[in-house]
C-alpha atoms as a PDB file:
ATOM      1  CA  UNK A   1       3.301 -46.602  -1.549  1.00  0.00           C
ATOM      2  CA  UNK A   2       3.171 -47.956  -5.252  1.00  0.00           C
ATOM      3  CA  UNK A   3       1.622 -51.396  -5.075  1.00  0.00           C
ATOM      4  CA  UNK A   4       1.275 -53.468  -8.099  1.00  0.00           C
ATOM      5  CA  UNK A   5      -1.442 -56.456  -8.202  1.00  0.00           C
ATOM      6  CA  UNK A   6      -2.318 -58.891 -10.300  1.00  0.00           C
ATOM      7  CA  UNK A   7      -5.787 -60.005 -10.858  1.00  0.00           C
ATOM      8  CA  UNK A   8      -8.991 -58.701 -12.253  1.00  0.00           C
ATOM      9  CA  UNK A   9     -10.326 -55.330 -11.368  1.00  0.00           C
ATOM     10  CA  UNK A  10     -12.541 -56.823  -8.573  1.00  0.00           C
ATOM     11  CA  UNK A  11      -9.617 -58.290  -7.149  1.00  0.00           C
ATOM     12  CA  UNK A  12      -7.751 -55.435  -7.442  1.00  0.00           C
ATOM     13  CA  UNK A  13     -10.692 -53.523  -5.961  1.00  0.00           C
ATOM     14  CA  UNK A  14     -10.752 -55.760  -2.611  1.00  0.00           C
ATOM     15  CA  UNK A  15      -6.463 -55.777  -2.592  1.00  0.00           C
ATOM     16  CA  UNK A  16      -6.614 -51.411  -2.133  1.00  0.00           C
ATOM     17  CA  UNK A  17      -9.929 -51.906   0.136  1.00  0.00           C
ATOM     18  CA  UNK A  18      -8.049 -54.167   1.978  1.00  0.00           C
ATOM     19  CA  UNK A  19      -4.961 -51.689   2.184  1.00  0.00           C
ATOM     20  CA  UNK A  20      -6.606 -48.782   3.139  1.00  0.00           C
ATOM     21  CA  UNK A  21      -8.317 -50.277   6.039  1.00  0.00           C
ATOM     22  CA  UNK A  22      -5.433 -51.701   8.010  1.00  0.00           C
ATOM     23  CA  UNK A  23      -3.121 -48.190   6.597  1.00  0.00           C
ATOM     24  CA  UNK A  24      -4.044 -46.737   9.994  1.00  0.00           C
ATOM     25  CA  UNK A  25      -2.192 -49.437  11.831  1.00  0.00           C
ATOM     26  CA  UNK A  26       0.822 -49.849   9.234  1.00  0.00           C
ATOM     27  CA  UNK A  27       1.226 -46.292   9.940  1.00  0.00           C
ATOM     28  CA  UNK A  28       1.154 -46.503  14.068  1.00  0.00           C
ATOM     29  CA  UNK A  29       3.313 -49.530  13.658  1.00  0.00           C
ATOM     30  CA  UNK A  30       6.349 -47.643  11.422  1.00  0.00           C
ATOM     31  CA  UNK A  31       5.864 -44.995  14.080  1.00  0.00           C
ATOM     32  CA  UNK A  32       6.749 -47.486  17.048  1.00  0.00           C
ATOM     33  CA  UNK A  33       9.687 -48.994  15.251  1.00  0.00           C
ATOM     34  CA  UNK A  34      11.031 -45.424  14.074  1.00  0.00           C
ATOM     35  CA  UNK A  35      10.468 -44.323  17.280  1.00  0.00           C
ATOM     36  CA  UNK A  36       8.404 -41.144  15.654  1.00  0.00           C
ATOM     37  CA  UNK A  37       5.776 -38.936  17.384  1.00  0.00           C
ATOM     38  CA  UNK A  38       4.484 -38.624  13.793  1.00  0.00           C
ATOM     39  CA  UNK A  39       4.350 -41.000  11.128  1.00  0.00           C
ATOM     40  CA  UNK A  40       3.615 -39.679   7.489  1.00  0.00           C
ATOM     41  CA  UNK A  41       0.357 -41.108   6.052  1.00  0.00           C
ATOM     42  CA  UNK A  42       0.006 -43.847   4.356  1.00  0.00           C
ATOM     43  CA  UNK A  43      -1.461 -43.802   0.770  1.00  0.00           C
ATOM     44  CA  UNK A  44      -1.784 -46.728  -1.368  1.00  0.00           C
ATOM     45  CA  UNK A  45      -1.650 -46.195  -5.388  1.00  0.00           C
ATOM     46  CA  UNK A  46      -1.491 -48.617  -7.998  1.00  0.00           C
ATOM     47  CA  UNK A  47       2.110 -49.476  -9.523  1.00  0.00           C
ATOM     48  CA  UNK A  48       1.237 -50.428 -13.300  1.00  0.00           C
ATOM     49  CA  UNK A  49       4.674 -50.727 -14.218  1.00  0.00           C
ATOM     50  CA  UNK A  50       4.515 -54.204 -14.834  1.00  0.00           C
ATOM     51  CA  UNK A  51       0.687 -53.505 -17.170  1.00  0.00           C
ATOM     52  CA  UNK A  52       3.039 -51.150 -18.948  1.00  0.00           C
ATOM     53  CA  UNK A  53       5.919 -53.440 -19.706  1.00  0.00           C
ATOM     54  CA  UNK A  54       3.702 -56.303 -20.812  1.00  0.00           C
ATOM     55  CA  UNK A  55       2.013 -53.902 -23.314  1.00  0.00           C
ATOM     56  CA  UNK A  56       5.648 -53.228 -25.015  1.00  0.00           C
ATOM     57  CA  UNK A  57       6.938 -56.230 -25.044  1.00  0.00           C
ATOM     58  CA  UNK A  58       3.215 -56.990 -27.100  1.00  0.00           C
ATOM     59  CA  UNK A  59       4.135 -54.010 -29.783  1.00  0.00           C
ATOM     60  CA  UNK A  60       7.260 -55.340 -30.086  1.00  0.00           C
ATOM     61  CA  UNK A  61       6.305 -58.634 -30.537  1.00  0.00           C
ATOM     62  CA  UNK A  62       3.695 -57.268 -33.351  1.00  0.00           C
ATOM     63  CA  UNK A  63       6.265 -55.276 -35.206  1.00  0.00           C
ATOM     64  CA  UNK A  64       9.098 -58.375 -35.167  1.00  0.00           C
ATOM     65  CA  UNK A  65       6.315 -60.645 -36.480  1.00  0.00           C
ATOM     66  CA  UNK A  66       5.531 -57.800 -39.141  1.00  0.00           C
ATOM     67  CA  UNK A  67       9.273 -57.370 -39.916  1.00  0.00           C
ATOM     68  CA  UNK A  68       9.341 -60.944 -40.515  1.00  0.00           C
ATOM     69  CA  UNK A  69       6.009 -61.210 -43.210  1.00  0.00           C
ATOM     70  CA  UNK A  70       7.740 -58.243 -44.644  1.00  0.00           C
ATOM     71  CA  UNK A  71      10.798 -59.697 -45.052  1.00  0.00           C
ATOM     72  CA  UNK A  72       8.942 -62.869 -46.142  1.00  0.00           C
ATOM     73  CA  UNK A  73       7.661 -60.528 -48.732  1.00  0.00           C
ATOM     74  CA  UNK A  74      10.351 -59.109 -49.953  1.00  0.00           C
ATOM     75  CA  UNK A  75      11.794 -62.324 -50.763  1.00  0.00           C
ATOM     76  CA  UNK A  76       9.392 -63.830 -52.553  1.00  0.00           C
ATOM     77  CA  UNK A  77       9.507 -60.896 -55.081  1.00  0.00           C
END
């Protein structure tokens, strides 16, 4: 499972520490309510989707503020 947290690497740290020790039990419990024999493991990785989107909408941000001084540029000539 993709899991995305906020928070600084130590808390990010104790979130997947915290994941991985109750994954055992997640995974008997989706085995009771599927009524499987098996359940697939459980792995928990980290979703940085939302890292990934802030750090666009930052370049973007840069190159409409450099647009802009260009633009402030251009008419000043």
């Amino acid at each position: 499972m993709y899991v995305s947290v906020l928070g600084s690497d130590t808390e990010k740290q104790a979130t997947f520490d915290g994941l991985d020790s109750v994954a055992s039990h997640l995974r008997s419990r989706v085995a009771q309510q599927l009524r499987l024999r098996v359940a697939p493991e459980i792995q928990f990785k980290e979703d940085d989707t939302i890292a990934r989107a802030a750090r666009i909408e930052s370049l973007l941000a840069d190159v409409k503020k450099q647009d802009a001084a260009a633009a402030r540029g251009r008419e000043d000539d």
